[in-house]
PDB file of N, CA and C in Angstrom:
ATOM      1  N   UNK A   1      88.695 -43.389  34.182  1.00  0.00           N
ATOM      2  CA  UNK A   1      88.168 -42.147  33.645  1.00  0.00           C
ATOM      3  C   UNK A   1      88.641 -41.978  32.205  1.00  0.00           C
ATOM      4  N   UNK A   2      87.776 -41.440  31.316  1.00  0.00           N
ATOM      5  CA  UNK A   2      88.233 -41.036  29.958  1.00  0.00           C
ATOM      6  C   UNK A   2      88.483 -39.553  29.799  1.00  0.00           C
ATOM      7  N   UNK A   3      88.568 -39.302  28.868  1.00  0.00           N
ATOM      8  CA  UNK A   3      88.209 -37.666  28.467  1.00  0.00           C
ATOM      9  C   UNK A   3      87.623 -37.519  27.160  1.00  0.00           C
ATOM     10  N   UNK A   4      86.613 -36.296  27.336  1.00  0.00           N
ATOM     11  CA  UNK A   4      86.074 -36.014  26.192  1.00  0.00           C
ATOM     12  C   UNK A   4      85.956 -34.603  25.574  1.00  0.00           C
ATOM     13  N   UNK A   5      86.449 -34.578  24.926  1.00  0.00           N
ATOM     14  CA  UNK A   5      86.660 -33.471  23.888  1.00  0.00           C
ATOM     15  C   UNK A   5      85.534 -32.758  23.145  1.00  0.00           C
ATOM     16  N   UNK A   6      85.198 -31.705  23.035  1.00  0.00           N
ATOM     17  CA  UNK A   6      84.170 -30.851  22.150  1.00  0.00           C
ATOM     18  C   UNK A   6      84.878 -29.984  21.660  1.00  0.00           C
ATOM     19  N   UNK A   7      84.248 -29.928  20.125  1.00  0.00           N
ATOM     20  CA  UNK A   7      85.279 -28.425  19.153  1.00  0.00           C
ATOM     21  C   UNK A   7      84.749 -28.705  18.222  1.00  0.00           C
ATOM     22  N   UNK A   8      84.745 -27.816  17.326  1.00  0.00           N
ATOM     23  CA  UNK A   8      84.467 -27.639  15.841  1.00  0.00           C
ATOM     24  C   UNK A   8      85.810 -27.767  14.617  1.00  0.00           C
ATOM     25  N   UNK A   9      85.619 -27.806  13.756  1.00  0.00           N
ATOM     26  CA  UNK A   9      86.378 -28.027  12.359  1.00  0.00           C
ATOM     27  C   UNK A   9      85.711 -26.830  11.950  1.00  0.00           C
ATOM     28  N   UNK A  10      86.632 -25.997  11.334  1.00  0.00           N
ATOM     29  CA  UNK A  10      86.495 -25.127  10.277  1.00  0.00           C
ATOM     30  C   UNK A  10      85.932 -25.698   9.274  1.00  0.00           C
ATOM     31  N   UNK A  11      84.911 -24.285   8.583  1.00  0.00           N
ATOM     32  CA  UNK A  11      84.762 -25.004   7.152  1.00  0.00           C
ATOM     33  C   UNK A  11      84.933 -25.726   6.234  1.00  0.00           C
ATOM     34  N   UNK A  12      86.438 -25.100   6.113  1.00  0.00           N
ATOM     35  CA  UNK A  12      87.317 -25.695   5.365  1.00  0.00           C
ATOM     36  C   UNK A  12      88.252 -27.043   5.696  1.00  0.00           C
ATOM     37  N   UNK A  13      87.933 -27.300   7.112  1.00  0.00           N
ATOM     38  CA  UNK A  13      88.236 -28.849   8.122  1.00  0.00           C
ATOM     39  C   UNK A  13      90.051 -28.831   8.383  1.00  0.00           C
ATOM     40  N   UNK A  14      90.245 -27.257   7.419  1.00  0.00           N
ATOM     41  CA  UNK A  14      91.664 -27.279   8.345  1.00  0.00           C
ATOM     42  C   UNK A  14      92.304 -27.023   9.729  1.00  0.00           C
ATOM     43  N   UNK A  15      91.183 -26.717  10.351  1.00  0.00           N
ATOM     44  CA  UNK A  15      91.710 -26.213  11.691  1.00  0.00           C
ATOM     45  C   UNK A  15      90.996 -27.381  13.001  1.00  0.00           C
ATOM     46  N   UNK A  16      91.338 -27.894  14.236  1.00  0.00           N
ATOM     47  CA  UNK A  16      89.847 -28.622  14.655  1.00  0.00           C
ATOM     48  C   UNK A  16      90.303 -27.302  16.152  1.00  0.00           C
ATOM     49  N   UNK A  17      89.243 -27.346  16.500  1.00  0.00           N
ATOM     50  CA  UNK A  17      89.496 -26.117  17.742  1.00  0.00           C
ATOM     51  C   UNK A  17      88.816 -26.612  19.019  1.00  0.00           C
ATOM     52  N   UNK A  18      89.614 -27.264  19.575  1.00  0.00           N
ATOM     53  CA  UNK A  18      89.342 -28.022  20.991  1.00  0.00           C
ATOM     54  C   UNK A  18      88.089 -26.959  22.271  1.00  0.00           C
ATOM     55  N   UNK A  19      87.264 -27.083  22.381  1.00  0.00           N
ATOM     56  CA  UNK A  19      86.699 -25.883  22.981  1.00  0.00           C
ATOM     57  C   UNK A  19      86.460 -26.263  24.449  1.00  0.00           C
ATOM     58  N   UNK A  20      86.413 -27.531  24.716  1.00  0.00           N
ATOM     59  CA  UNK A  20      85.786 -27.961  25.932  1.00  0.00           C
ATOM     60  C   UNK A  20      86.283 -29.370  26.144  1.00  0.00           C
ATOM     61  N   UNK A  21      86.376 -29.404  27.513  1.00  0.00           N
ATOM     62  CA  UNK A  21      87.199 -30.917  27.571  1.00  0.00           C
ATOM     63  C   UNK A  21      86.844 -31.247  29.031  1.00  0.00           C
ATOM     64  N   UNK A  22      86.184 -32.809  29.065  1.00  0.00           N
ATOM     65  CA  UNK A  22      85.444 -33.274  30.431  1.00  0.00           C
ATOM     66  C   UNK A  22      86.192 -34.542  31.201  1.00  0.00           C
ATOM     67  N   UNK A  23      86.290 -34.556  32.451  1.00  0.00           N
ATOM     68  CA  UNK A  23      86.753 -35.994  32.802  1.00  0.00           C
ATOM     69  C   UNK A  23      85.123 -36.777  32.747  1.00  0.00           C
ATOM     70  N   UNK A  24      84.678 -38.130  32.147  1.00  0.00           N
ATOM     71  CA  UNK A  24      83.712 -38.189  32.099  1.00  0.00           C
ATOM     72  C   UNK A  24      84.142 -40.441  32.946  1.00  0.00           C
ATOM     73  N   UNK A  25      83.241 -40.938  33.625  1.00  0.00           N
ATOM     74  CA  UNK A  25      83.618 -41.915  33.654  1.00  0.00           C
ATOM     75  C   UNK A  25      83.329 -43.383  32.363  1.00  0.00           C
ATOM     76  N   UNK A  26      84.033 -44.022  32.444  1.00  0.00           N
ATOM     77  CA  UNK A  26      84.319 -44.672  31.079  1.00  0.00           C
ATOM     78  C   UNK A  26      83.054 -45.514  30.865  1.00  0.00           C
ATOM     79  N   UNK A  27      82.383 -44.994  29.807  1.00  0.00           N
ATOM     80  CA  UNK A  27      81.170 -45.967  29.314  1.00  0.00           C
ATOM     81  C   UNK A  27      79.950 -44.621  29.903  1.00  0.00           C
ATOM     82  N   UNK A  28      79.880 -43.545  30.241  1.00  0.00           N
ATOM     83  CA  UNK A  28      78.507 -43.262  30.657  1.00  0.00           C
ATOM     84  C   UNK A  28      78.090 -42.364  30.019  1.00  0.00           C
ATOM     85  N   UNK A  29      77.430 -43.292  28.825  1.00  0.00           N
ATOM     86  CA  UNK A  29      76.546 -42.474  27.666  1.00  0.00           C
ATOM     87  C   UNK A  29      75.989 -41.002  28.161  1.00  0.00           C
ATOM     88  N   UNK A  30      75.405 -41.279  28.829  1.00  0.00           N
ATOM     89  CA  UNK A  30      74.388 -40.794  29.527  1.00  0.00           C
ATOM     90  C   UNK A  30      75.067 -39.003  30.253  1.00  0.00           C
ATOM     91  N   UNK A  31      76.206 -39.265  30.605  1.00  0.00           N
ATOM     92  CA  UNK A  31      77.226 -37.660  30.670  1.00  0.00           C
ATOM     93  C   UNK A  31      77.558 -37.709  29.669  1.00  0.00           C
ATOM     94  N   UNK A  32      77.682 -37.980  28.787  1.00  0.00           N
ATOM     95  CA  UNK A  32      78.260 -37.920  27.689  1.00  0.00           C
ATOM     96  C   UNK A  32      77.107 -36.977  26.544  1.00  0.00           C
ATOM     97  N   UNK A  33      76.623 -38.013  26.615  1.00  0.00           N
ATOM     98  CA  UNK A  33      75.110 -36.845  25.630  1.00  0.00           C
ATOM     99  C   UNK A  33      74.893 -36.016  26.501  1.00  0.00           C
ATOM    100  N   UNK A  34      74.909 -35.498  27.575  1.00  0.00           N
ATOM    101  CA  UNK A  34      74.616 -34.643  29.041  1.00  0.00           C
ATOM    102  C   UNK A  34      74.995 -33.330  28.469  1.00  0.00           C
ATOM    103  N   UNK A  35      76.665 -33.446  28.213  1.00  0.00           N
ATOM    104  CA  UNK A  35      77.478 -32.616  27.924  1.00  0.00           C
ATOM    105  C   UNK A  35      77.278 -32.253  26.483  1.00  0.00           C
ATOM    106  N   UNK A  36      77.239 -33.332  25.155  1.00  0.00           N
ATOM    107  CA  UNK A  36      77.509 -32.932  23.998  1.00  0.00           C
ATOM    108  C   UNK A  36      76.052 -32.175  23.632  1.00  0.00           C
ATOM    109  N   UNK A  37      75.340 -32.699  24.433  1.00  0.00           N
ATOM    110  CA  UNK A  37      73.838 -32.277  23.018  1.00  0.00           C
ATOM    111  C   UNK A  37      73.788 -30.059  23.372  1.00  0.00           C
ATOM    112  N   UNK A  38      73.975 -29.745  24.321  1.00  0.00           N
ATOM    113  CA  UNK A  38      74.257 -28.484  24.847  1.00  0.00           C
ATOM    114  C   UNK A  38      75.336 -27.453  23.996  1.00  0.00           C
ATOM    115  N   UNK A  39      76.657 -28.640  23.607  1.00  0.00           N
ATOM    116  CA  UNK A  39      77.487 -27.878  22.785  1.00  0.00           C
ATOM    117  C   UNK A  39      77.379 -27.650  21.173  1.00  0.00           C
ATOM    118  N   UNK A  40      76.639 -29.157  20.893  1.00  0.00           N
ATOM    119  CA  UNK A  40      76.691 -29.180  19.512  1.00  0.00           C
ATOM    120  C   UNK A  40      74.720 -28.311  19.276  1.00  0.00           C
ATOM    121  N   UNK A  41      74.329 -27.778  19.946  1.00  0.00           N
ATOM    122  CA  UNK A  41      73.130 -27.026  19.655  1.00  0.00           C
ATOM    123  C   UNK A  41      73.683 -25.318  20.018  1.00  0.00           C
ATOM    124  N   UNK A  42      74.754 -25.147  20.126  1.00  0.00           N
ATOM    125  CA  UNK A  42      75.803 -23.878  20.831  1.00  0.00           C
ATOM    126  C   UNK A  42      76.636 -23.872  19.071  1.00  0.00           C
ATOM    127  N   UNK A  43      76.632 -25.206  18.515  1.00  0.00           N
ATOM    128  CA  UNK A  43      77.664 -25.130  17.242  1.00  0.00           C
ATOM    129  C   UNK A  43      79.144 -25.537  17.228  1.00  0.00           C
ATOM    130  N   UNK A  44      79.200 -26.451  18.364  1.00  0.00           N
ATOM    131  CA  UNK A  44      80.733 -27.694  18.116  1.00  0.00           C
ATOM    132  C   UNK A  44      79.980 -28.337  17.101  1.00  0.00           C
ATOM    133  N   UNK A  45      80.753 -29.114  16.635  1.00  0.00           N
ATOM    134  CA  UNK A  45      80.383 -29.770  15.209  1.00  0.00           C
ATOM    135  C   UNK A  45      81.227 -31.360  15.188  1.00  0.00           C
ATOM    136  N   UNK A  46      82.081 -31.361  16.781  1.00  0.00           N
ATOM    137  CA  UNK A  46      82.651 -32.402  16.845  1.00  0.00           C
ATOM    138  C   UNK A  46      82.969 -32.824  18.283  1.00  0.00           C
ATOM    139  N   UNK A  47      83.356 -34.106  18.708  1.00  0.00           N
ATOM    140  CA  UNK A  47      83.123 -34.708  20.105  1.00  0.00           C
ATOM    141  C   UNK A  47      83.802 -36.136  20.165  1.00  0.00           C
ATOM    142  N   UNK A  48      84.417 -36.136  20.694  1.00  0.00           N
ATOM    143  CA  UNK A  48      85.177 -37.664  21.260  1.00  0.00           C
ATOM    144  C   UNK A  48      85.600 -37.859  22.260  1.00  0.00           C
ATOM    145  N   UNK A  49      85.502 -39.322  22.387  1.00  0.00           N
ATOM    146  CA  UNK A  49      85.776 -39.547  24.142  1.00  0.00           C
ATOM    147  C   UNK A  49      87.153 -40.276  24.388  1.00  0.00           C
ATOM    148  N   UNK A  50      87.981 -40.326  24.571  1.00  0.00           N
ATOM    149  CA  UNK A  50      89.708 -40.569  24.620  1.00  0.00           C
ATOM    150  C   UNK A  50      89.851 -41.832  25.735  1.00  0.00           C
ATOM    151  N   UNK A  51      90.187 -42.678  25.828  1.00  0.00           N
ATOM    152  CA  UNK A  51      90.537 -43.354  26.989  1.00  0.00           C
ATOM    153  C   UNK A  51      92.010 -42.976  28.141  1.00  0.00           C
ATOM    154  N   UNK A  52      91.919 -41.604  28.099  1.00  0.00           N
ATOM    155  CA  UNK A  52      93.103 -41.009  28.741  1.00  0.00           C
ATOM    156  C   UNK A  52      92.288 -40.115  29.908  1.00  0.00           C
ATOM    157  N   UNK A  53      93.345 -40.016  30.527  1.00  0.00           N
ATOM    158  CA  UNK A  53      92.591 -39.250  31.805  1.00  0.00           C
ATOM    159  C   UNK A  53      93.035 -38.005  31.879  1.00  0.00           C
ATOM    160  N   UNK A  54      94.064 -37.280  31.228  1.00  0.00           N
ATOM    161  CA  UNK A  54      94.901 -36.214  30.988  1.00  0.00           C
ATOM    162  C   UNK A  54      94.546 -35.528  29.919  1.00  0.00           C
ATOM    163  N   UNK A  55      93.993 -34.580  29.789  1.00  0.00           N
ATOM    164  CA  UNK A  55      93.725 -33.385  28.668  1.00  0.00           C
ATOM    165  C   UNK A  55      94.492 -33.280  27.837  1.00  0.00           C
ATOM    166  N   UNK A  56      95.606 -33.369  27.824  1.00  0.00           N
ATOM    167  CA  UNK A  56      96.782 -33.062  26.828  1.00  0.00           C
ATOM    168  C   UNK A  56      97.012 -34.126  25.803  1.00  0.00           C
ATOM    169  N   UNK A  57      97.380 -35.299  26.702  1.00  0.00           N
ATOM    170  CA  UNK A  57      96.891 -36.673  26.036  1.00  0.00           C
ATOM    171  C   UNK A  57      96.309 -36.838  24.828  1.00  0.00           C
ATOM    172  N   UNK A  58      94.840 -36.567  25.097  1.00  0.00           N
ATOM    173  CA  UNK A  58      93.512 -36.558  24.688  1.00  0.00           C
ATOM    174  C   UNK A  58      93.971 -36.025  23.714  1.00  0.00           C
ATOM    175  N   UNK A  59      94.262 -34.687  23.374  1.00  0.00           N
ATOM    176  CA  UNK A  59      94.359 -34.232  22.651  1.00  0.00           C
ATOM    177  C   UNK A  59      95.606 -33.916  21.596  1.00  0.00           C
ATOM    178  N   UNK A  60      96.582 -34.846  22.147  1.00  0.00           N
ATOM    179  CA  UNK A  60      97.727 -35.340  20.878  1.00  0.00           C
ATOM    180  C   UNK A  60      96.766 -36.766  20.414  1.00  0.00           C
ATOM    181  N   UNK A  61      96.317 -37.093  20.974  1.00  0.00           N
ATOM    182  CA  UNK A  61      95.484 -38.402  20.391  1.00  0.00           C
ATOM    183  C   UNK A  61      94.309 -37.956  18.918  1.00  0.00           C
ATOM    184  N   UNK A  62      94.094 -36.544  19.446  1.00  0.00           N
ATOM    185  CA  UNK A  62      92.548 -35.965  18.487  1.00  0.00           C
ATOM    186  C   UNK A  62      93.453 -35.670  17.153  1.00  0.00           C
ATOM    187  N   UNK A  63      94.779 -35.253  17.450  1.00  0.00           N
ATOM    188  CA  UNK A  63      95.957 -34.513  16.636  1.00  0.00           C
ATOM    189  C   UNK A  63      96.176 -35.844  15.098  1.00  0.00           C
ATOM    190  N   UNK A  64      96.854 -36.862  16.635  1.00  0.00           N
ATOM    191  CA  UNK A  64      97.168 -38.112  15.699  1.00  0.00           C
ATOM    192  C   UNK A  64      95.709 -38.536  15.276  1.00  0.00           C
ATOM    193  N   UNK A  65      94.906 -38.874  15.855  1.00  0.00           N
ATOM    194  CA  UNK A  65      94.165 -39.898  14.488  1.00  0.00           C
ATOM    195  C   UNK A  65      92.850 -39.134  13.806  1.00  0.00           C
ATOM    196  N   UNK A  66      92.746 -37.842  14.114  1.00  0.00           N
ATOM    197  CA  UNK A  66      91.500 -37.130  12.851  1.00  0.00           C
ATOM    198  C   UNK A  66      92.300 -36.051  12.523  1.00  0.00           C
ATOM    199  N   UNK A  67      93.737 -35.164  12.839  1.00  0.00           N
ATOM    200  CA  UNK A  67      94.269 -33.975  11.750  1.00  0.00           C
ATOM    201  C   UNK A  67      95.529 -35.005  11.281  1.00  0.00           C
ATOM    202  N   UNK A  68      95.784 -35.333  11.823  1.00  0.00           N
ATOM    203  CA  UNK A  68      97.482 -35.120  10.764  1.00  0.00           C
ATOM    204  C   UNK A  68      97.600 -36.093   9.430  1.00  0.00           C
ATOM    205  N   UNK A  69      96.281 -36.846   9.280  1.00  0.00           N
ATOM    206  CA  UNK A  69      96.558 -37.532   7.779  1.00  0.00           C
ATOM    207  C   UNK A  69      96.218 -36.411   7.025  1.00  0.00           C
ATOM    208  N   UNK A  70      95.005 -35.511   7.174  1.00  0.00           N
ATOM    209  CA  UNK A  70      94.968 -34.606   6.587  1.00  0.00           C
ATOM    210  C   UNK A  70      95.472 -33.287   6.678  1.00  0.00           C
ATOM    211  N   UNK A  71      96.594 -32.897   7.600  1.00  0.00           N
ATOM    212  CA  UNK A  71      97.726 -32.245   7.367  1.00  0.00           C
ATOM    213  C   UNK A  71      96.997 -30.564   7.982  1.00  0.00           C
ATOM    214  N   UNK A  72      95.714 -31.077   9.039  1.00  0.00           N
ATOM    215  CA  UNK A  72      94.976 -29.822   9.382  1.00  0.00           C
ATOM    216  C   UNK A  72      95.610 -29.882  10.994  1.00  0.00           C
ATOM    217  N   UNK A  73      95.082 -29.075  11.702  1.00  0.00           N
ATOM    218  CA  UNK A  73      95.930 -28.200  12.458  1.00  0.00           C
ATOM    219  C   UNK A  73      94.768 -28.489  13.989  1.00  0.00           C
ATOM    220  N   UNK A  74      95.343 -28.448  15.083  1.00  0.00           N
ATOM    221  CA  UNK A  74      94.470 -28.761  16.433  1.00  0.00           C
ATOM    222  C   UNK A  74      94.868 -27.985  17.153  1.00  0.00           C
ATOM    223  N   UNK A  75      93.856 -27.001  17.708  1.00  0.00           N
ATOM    224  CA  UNK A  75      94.206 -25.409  18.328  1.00  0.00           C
ATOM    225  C   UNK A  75      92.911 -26.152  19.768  1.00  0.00           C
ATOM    226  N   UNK A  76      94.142 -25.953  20.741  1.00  0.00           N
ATOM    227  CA  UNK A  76      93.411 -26.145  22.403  1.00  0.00           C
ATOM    228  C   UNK A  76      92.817 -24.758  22.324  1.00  0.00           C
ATOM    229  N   UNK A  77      91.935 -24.406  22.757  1.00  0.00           N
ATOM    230  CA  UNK A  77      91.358 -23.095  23.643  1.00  0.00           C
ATOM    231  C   UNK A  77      91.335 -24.236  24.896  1.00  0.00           C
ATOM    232  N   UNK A  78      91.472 -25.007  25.470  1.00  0.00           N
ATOM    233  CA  UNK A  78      91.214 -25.234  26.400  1.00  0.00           C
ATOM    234  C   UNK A  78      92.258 -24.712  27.969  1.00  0.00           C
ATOM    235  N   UNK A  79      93.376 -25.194  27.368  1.00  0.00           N
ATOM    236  CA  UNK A  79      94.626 -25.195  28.058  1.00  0.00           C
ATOM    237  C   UNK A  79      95.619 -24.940  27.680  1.00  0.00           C
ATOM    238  N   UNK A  80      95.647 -24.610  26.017  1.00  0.00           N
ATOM    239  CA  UNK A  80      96.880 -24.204  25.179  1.00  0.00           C
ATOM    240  C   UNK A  80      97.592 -25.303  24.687  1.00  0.00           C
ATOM    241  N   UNK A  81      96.637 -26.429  24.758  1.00  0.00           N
ATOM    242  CA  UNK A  81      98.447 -27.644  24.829  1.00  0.00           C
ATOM    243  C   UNK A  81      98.357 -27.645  22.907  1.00  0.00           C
ATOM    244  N   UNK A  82      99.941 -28.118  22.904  1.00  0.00           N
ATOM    245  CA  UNK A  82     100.115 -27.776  21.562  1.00  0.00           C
ATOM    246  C   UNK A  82     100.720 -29.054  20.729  1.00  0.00           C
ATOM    247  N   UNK A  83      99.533 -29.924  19.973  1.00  0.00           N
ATOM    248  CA  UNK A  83     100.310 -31.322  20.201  1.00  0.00           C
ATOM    249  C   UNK A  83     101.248 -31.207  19.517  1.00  0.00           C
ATOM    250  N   UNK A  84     102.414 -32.650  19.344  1.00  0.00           N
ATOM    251  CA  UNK A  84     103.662 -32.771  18.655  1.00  0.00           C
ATOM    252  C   UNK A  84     102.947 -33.391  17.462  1.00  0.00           C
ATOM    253  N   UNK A  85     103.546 -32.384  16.708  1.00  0.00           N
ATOM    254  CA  UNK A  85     103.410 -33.053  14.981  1.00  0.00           C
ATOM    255  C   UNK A  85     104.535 -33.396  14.841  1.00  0.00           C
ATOM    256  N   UNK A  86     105.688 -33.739  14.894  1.00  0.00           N
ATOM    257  CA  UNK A  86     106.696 -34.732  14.456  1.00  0.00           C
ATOM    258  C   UNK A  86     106.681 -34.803  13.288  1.00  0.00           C
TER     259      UNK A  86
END
């Protein structure tokens, strides 16, 4: 199982705001656009699929490799998790 993430970036791309988060099975396009085309016509503006099976995971993963080179910020609405910036 993977996980996949939906949220938007602020305008300004400092913030990413986790809004929705799926266990989806690994490789199936097909839930995958299922889920995203619904959110990003709702106005997520962003979507990735994690090879982790744990929400939290997922989302120190979204932390480490699309905010913290650019020093912007990853707010769960999902579950609150609050990744480690170190």
């Amino acid at each position: 199982m993977s996980t996949l993430l939906i949220g938007c970036w602020s305008t300004d791309r400092a913030t990413l705001t986790i809004a929705a988060s799926h266990q989806v099975v690994d490789g199936d396009q097909s839930a995958i656009d299922a889920l995203t085309r619904p959110a990003f016509a709702n106005g997520a503006n962003w979507a990735c699929v994690f090879d982790v099976d744990e929400h939290r995971r997922a989302v120190q993963r979204a932390y480490d490799e699309y905010a913290r080179d650019d020093d912007a910020v990853v707010e769960d609405d999902v579950e609150g998790f609050t990744p480690d910036t170190y």
